[in-house]
Protein backbone atom coordinates (compact mmCIF):
# COMPACT_ATOMS: atom_id res chain seq x y z
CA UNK A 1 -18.84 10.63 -4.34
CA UNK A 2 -16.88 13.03 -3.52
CA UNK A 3 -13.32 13.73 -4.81
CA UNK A 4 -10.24 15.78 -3.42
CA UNK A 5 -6.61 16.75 -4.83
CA UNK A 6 -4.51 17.66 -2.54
CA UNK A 7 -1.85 19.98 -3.82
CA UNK A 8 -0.47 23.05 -2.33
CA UNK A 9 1.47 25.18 -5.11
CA UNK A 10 4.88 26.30 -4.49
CA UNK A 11 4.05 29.62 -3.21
CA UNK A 12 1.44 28.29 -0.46
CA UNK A 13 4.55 25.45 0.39
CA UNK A 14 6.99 28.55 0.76
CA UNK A 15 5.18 30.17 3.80
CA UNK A 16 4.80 26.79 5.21
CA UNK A 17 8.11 25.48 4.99
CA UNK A 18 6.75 22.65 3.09
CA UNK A 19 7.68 20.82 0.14
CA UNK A 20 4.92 19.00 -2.18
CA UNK A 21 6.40 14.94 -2.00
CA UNK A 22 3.29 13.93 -4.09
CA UNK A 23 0.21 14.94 -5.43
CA UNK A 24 -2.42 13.53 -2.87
CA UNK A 25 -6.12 12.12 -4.32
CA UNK A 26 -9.05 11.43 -1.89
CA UNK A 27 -11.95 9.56 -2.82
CA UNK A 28 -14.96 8.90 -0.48
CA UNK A 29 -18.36 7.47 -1.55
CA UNK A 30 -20.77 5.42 0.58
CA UNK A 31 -21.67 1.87 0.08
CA UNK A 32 -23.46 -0.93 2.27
CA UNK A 33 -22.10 -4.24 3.82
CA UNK A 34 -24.63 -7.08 2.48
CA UNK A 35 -25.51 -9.70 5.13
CA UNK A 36 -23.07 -12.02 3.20
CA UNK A 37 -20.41 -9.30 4.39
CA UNK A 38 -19.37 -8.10 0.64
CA UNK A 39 -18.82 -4.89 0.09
CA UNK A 40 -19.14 -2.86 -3.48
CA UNK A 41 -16.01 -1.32 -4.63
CA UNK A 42 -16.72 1.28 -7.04
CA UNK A 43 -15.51 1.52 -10.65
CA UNK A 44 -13.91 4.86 -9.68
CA UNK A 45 -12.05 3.11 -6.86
CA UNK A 46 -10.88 0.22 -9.01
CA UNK A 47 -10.04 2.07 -11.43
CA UNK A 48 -7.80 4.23 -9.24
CA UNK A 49 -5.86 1.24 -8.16
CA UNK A 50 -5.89 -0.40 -11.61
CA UNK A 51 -7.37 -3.30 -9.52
CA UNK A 52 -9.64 -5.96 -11.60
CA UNK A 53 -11.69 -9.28 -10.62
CA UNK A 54 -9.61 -11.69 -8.87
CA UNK A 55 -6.70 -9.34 -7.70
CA UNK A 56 -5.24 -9.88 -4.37
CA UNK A 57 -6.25 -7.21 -1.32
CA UNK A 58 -5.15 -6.83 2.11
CA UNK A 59 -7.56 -5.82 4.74
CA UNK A 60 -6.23 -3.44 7.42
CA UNK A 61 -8.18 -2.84 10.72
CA UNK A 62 -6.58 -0.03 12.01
CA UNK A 63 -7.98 1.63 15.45
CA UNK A 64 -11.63 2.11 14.20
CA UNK A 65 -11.17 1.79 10.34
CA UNK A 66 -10.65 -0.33 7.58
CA UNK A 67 -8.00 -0.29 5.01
CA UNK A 68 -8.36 -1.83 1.56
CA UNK A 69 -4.98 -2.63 -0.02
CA UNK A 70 -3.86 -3.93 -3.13
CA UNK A 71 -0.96 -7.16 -2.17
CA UNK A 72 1.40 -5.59 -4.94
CA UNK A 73 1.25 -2.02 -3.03
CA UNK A 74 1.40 -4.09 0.66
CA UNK A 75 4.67 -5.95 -0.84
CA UNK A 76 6.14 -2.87 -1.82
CA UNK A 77 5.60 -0.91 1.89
CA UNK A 78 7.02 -4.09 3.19
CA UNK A 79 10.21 -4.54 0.90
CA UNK A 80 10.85 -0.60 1.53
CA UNK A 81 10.64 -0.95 5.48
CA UNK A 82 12.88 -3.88 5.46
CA UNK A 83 14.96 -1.96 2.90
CA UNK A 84 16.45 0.63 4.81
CA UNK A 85 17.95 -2.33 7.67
CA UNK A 86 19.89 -3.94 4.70
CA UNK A 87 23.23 -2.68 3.86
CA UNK A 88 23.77 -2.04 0.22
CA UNK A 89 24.82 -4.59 -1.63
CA UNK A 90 23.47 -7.13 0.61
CA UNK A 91 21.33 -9.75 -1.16
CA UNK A 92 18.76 -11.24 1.51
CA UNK A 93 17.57 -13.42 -1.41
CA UNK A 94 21.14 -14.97 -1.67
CA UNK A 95 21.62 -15.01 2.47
CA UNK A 96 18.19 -17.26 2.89
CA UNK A 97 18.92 -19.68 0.59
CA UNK A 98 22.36 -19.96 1.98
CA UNK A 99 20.73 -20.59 5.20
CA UNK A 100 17.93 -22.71 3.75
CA UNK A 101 20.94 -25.00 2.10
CA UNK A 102 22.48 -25.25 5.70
CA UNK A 103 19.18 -26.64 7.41
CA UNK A 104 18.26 -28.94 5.20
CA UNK A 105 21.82 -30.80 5.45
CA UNK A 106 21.06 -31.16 9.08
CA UNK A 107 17.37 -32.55 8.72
């Protein structure tokens, strides 16, 4: 397995014109597909996403790849794109059940 932080300190950001957002760790190990199509997560991995038996994933196919990822870090992406179309203050919670309410007095 091999294991990589990415982290530039502030004097290598500086020349770059960058600023560190987040410390950045990858992981990559190898592992094999059984015929029943599982595939082995290892402890490392699970660990890393505080994932544990019976926890929700999303699967990904992006272009070539797969992406493994847990539902509580796919609801977050999600809330935080639809996020930034809300106004503040605006409760879409409130507005769907107001609309919810309206449809089912006309079924």
């Amino acid at each position: 397995m091999r294991v990589w932080n990415l982290v530039a300190d502030d004097q290598e950001c500086d020349k770059m014109n960058m600023t560190i957002i987040k410390e950045v760790t990858i992981m990559e190990t190898r592992t094999v597909l059984t015929k029943n199509g599982r595939l082995l997560l290892p402890a490392k991995f699970r660990k890393a996403l505080d994932l544990k038996a019976g926890d929700e994933l999303i699967l990904r196919l992006e272009k070539d790849s797969i992406q493994v990822i847990p539902l509580q870090q796919a609801v977050a992406q999600a809330q935080k794109l639809v996020r930034k179309y809300v106004p503040v203050g605006v409760s879409m919670v409130e507005d769907l059940l107001v609309m919810r309410r309206e449809e089912s007095k006309n079924e």
